[in-house]
PDB file of N, CA and C in Angstrom:
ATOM      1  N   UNK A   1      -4.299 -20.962 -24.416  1.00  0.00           N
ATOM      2  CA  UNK A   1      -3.246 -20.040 -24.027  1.00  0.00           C
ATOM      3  C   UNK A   1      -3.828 -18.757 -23.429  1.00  0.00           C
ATOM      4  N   UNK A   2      -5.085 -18.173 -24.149  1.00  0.00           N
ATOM      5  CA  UNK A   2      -5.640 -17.391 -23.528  1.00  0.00           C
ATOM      6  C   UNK A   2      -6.082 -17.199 -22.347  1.00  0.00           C
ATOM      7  N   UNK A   3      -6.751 -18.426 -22.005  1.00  0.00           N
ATOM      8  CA  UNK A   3      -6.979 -18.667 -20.691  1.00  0.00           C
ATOM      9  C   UNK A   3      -6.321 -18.807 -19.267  1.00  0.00           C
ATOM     10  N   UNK A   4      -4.986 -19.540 -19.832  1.00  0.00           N
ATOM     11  CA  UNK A   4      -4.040 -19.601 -18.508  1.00  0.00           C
ATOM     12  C   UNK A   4      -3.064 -18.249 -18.907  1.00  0.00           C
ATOM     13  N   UNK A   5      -2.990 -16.933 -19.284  1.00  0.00           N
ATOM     14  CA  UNK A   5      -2.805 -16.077 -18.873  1.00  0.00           C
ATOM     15  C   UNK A   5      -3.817 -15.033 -18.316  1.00  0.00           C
ATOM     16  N   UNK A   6      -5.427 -15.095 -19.015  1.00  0.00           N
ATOM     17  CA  UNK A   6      -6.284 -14.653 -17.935  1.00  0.00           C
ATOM     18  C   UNK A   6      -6.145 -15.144 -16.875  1.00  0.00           C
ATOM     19  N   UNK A   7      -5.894 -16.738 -16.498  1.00  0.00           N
ATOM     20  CA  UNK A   7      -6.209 -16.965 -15.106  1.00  0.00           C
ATOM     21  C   UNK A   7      -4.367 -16.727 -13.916  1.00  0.00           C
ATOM     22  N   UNK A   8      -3.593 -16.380 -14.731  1.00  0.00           N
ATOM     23  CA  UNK A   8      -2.353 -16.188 -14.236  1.00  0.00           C
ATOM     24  C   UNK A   8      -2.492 -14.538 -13.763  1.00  0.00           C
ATOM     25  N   UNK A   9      -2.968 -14.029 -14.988  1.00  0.00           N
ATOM     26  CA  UNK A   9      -3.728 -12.352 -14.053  1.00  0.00           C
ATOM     27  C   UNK A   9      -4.308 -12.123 -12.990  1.00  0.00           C
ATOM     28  N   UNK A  10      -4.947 -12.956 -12.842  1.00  0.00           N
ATOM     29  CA  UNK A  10      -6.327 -12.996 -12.152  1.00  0.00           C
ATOM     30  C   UNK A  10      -5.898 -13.511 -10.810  1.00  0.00           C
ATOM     31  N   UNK A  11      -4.823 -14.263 -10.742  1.00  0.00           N
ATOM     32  CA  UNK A  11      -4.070 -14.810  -9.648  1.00  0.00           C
ATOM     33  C   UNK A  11      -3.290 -13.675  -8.887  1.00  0.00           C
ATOM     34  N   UNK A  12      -2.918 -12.737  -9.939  1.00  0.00           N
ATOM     35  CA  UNK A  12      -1.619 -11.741  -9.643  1.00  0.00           C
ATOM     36  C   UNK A  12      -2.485 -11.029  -9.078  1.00  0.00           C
ATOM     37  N   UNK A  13      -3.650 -10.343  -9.767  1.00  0.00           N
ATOM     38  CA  UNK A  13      -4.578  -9.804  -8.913  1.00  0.00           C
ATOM     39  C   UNK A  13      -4.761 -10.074  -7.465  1.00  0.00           C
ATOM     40  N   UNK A  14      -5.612 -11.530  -7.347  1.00  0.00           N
ATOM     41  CA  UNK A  14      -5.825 -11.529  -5.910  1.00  0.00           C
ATOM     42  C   UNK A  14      -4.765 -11.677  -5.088  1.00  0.00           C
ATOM     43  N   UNK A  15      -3.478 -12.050  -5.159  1.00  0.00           N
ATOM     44  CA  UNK A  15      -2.506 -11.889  -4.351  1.00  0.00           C
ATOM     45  C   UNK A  15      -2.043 -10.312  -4.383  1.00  0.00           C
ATOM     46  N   UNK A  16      -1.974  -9.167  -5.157  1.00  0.00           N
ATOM     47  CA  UNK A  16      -1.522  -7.918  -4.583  1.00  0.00           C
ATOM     48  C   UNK A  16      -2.849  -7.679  -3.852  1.00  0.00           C
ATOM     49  N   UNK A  17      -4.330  -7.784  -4.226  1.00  0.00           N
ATOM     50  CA  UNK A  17      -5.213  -7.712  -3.486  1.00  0.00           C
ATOM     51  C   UNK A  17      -4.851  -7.605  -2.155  1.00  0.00           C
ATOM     52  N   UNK A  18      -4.719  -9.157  -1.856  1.00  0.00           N
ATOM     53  CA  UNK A  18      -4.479  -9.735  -0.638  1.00  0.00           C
ATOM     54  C   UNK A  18      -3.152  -8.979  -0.152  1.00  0.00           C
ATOM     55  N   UNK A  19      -2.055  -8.389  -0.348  1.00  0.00           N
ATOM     56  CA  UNK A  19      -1.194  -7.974   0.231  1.00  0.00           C
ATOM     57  C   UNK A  19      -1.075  -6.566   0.852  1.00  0.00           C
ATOM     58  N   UNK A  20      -2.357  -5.703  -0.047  1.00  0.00           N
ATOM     59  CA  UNK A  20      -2.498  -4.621  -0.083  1.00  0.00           C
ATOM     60  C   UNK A  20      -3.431  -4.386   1.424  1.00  0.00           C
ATOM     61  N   UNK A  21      -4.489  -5.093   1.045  1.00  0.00           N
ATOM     62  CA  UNK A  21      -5.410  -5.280   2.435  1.00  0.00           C
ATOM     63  C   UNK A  21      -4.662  -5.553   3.967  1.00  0.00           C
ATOM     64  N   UNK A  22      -4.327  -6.298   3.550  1.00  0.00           N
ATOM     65  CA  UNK A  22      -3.124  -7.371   4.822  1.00  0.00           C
ATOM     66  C   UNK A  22      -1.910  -6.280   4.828  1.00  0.00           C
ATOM     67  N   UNK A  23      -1.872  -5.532   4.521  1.00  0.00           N
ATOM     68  CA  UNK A  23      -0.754  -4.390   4.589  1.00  0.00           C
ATOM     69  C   UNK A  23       1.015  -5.437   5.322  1.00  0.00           C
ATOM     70  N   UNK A  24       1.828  -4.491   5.250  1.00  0.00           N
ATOM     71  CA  UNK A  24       3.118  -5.124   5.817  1.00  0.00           C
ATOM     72  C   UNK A  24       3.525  -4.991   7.240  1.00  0.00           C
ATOM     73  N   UNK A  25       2.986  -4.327   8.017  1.00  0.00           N
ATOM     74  CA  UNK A  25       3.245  -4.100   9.468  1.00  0.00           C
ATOM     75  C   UNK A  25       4.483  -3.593   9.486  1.00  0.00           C
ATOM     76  N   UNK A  26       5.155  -3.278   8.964  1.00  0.00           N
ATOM     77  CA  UNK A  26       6.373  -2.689   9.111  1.00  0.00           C
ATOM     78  C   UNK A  26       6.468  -0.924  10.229  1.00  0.00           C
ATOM     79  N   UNK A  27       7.649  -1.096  10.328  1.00  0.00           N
ATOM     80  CA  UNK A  27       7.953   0.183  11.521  1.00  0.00           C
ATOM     81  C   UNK A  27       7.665   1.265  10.715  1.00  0.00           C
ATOM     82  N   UNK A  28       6.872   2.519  11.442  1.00  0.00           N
ATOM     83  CA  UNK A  28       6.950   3.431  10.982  1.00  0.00           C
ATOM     84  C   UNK A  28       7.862   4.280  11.036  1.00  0.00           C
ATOM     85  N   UNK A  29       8.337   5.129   9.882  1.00  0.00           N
ATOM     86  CA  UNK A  29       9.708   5.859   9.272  1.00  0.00           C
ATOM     87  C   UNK A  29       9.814   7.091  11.292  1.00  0.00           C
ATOM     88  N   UNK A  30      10.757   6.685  11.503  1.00  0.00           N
ATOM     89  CA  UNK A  30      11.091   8.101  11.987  1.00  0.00           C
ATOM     90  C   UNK A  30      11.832   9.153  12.104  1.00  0.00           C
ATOM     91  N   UNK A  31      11.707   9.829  10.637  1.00  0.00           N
ATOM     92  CA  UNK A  31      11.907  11.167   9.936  1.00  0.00           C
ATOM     93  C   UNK A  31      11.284  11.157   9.394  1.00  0.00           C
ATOM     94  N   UNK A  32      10.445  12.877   9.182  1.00  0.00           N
ATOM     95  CA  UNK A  32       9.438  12.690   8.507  1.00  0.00           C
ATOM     96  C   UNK A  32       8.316  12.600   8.734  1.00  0.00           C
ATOM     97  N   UNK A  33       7.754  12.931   7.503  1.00  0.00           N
ATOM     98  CA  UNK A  33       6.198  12.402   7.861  1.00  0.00           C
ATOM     99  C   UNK A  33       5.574  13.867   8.439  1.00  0.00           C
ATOM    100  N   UNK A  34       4.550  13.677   8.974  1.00  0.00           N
ATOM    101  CA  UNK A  34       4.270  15.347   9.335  1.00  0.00           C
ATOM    102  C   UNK A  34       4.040  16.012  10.601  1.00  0.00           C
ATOM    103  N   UNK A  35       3.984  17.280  10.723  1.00  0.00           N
ATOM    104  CA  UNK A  35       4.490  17.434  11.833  1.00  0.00           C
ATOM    105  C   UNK A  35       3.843  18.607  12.120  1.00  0.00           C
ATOM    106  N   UNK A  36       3.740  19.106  13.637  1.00  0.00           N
ATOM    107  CA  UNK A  36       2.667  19.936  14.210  1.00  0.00           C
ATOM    108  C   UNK A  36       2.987  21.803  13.649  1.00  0.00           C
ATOM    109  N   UNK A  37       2.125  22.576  13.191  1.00  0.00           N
ATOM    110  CA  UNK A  37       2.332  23.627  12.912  1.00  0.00           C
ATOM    111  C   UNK A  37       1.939  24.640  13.809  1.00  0.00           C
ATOM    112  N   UNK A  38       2.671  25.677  14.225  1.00  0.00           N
ATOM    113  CA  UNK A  38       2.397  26.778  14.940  1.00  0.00           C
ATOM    114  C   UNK A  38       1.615  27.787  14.138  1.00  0.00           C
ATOM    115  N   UNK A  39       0.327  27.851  14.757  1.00  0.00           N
ATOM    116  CA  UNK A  39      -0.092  29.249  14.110  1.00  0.00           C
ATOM    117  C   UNK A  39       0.158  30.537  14.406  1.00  0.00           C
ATOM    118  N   UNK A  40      -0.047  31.178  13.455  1.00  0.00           N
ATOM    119  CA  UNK A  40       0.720  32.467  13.053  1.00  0.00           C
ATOM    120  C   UNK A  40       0.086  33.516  14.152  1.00  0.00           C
ATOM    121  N   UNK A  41       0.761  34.661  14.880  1.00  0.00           N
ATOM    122  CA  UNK A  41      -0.236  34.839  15.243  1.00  0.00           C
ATOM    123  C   UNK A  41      -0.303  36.315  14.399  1.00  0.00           C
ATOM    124  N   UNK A  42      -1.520  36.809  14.760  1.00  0.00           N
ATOM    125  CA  UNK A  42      -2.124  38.108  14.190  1.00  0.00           C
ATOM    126  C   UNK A  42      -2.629  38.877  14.970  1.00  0.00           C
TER     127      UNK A  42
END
């Protein structure tokens, strides 16, 4: 029993691994996010 939940971890692991790396390609937000600042002047 021990084992097939180490190896059920270990699975979960390399698949967020793998999803994290491989990112989602998704659209980037547009609002937001950051944005150009004027400096002050002096």
């Amino acid at each position: 029993m021990l084992r097939r939940a180490m190896a059920a971890l270990s699975f979960a692991g390399i698949i967020a691994a793998a999803i994290r790396v491989r990112g989602r390609g998704g659209v980037p937000p547009e609002r937001g996010g950051w944005r150009e600042l004027s400096r002050p002047r002096s």
